[in-house]
N, C-alpha and C. Protein backbone atom coordinates (compact mmCIF):
# COMPACT_ATOMS: atom_id res chain seq x y z
N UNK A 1 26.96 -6.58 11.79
CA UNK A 1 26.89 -5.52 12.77
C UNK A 1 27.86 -4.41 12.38
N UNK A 2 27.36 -2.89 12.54
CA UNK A 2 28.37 -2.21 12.50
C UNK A 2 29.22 -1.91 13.54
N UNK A 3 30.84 -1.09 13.05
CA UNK A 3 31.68 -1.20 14.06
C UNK A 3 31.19 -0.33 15.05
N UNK A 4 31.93 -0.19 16.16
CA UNK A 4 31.24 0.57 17.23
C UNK A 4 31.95 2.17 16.98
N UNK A 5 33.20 2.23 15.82
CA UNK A 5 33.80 3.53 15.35
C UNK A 5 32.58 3.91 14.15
N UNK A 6 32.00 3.69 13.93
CA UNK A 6 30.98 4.13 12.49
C UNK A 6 29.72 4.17 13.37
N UNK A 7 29.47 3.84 14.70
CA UNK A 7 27.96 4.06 15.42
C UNK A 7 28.25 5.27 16.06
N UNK A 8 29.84 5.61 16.75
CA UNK A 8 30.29 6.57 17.34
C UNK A 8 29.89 7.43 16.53
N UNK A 9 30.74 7.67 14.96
CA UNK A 9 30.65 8.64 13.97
C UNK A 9 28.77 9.31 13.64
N UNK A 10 28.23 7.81 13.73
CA UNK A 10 26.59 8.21 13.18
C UNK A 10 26.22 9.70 14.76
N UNK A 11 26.35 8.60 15.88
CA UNK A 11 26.06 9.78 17.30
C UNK A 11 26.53 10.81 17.22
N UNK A 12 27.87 11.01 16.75
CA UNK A 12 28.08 12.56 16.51
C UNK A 12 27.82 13.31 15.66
N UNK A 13 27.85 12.76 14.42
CA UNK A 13 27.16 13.72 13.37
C UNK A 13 25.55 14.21 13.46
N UNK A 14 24.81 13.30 14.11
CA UNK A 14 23.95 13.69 14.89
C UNK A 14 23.67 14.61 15.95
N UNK A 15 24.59 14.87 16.79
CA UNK A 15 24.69 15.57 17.89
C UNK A 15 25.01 17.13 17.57
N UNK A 16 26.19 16.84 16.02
CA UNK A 16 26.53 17.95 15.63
C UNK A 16 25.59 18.49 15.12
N UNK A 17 24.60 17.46 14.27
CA UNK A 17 23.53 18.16 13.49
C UNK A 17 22.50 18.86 13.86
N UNK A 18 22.35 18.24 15.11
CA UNK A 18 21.32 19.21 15.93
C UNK A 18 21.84 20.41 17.08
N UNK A 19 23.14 20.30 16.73
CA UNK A 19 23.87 21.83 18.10
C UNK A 19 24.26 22.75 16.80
N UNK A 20 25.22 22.52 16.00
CA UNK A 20 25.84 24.21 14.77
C UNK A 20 25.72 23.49 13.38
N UNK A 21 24.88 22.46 13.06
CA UNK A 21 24.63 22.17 12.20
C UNK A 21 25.75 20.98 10.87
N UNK A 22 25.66 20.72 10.09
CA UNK A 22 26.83 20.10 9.27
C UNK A 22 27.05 20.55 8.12
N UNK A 23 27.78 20.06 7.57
CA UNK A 23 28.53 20.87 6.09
C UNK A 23 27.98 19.97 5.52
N UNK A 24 27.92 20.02 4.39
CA UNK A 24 27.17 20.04 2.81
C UNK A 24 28.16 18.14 2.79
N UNK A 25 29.33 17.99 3.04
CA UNK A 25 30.47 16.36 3.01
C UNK A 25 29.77 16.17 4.58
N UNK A 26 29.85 16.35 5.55
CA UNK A 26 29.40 15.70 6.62
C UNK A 26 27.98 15.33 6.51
N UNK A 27 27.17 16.44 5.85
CA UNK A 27 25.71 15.28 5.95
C UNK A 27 25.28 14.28 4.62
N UNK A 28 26.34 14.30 3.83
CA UNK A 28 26.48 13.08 3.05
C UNK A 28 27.02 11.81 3.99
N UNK A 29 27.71 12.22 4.33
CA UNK A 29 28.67 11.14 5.56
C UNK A 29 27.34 10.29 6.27
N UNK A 30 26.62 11.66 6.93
CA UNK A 30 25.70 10.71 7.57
C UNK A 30 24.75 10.10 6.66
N UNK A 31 24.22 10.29 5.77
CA UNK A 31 23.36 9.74 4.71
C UNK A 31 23.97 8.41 4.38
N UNK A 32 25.30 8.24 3.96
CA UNK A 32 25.78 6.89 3.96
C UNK A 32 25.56 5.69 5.23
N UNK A 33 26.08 6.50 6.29
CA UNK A 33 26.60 5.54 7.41
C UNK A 33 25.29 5.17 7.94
N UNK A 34 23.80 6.00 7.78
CA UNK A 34 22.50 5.82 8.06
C UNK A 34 22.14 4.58 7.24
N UNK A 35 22.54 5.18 6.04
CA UNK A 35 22.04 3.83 4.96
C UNK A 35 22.62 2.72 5.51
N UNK A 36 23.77 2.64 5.49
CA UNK A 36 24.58 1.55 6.02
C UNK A 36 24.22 0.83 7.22
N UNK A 37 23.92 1.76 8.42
CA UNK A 37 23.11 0.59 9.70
C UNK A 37 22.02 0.03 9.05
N UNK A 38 21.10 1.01 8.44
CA UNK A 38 19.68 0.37 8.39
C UNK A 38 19.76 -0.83 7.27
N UNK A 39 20.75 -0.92 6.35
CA UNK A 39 20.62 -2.16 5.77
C UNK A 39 21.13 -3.35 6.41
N UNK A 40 21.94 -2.78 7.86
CA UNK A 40 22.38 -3.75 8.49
C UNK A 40 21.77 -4.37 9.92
N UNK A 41 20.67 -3.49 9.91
CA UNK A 41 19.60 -3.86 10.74
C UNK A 41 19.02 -5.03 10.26
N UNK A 42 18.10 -4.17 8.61
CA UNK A 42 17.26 -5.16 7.98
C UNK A 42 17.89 -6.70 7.64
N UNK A 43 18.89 -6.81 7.14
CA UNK A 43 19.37 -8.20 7.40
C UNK A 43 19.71 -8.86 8.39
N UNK A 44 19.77 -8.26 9.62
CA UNK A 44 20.15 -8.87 11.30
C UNK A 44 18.92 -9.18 11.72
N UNK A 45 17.81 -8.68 10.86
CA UNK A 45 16.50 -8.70 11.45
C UNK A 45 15.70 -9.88 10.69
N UNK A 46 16.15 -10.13 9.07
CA UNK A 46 15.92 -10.96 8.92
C UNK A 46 16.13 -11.91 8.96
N UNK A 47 17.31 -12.66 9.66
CA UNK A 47 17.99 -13.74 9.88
C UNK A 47 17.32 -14.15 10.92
N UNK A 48 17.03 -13.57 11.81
CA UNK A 48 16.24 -13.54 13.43
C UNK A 48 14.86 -14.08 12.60
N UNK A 49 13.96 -13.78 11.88
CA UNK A 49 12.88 -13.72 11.52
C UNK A 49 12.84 -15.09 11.09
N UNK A 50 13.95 -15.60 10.61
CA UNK A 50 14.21 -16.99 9.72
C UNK A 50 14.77 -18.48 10.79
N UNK A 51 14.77 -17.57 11.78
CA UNK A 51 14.84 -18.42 13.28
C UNK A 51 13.71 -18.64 13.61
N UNK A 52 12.42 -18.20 13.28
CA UNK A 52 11.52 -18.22 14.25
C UNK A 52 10.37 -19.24 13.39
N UNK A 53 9.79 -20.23 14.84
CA UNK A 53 8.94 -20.97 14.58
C UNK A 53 7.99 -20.90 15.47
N UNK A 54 6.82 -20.98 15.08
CA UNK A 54 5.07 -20.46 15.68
C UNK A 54 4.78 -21.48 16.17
N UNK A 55 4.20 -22.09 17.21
CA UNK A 55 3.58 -22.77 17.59
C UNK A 55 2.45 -22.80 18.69
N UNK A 56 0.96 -23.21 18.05
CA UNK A 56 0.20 -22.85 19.34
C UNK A 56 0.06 -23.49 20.49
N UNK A 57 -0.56 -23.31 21.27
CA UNK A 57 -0.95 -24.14 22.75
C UNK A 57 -0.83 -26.03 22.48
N UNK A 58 -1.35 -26.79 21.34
CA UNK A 58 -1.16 -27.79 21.62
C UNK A 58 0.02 -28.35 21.20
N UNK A 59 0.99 -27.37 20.67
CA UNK A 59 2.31 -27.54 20.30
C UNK A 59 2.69 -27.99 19.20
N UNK A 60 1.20 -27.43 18.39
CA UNK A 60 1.69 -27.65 16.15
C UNK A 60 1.90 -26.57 16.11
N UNK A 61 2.91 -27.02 14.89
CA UNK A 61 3.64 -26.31 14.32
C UNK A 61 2.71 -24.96 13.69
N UNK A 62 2.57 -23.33 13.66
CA UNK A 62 1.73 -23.05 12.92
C UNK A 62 2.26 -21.75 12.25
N UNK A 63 3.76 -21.95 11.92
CA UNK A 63 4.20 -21.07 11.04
C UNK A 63 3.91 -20.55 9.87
N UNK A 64 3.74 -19.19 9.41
CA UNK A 64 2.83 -19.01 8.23
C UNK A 64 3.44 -19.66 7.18
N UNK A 65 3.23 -19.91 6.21
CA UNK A 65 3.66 -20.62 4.78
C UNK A 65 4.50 -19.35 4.43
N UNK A 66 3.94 -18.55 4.62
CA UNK A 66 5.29 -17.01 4.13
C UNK A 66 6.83 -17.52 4.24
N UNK A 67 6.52 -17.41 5.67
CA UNK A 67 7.46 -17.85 6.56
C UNK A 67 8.38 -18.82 5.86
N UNK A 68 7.80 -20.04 6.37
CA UNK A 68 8.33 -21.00 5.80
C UNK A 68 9.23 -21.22 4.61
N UNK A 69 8.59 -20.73 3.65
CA UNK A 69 9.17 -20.37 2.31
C UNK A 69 10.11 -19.82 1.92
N UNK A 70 10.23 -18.70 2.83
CA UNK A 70 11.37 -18.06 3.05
C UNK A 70 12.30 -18.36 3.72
N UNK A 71 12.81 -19.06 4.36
CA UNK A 71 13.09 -19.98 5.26
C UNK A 71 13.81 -20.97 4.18
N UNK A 72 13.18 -21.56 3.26
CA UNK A 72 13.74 -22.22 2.33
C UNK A 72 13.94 -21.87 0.91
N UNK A 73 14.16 -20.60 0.78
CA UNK A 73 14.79 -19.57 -0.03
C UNK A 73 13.78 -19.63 -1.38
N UNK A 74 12.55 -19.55 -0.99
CA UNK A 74 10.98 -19.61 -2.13
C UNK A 74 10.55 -18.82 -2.57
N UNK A 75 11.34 -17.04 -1.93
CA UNK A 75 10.69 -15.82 -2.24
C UNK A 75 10.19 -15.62 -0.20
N UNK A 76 9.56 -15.57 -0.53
CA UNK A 76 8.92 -14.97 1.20
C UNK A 76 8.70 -14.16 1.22
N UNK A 77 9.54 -13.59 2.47
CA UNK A 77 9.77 -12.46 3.18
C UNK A 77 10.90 -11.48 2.60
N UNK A 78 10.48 -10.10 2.22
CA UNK A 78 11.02 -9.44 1.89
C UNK A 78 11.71 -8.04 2.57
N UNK A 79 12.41 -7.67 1.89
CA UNK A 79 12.91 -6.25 2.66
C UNK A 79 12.45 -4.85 2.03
């Protein structure tokens, strides 16, 4: 997770970016710290994804083989 001082920073450089605009080092800034959540999404998201097990109405198991695989570090699911 990112800190809640680098989500602050992303909201304002944002805020700035759309009221008087940013300097040439501030919208690098945000280009990083953007990169930086979203890779920290995609792995918060895939861990969640690697939690999850399918099962239909009669209560088998019917997780895709993707899944699974990935799950047990086979390739899978990718980012």
């Amino acid at each position: 997770m990112l800190s809640k001082e680098k989500i602050a920073r992303i909201n304002e450089l944002a805020k700035r970016g759309k009221t008087t605009g940013l300097t040439t080092k501030e919208a690098e800034e945000q280009k990083k710290l953007r990169a930086e959540y979203v890779q920290t999404f995609r792995a918060s998201f895939k861990q969640q994804l690697h939690s999850v097990k399918v099962v239909d109405e009669k209560g088998q198991d019917v997780t895709p083989q993707k899944l699974k695989d990935a799950k047990k570090g086979n390739g899978g699911i990718q980012h």
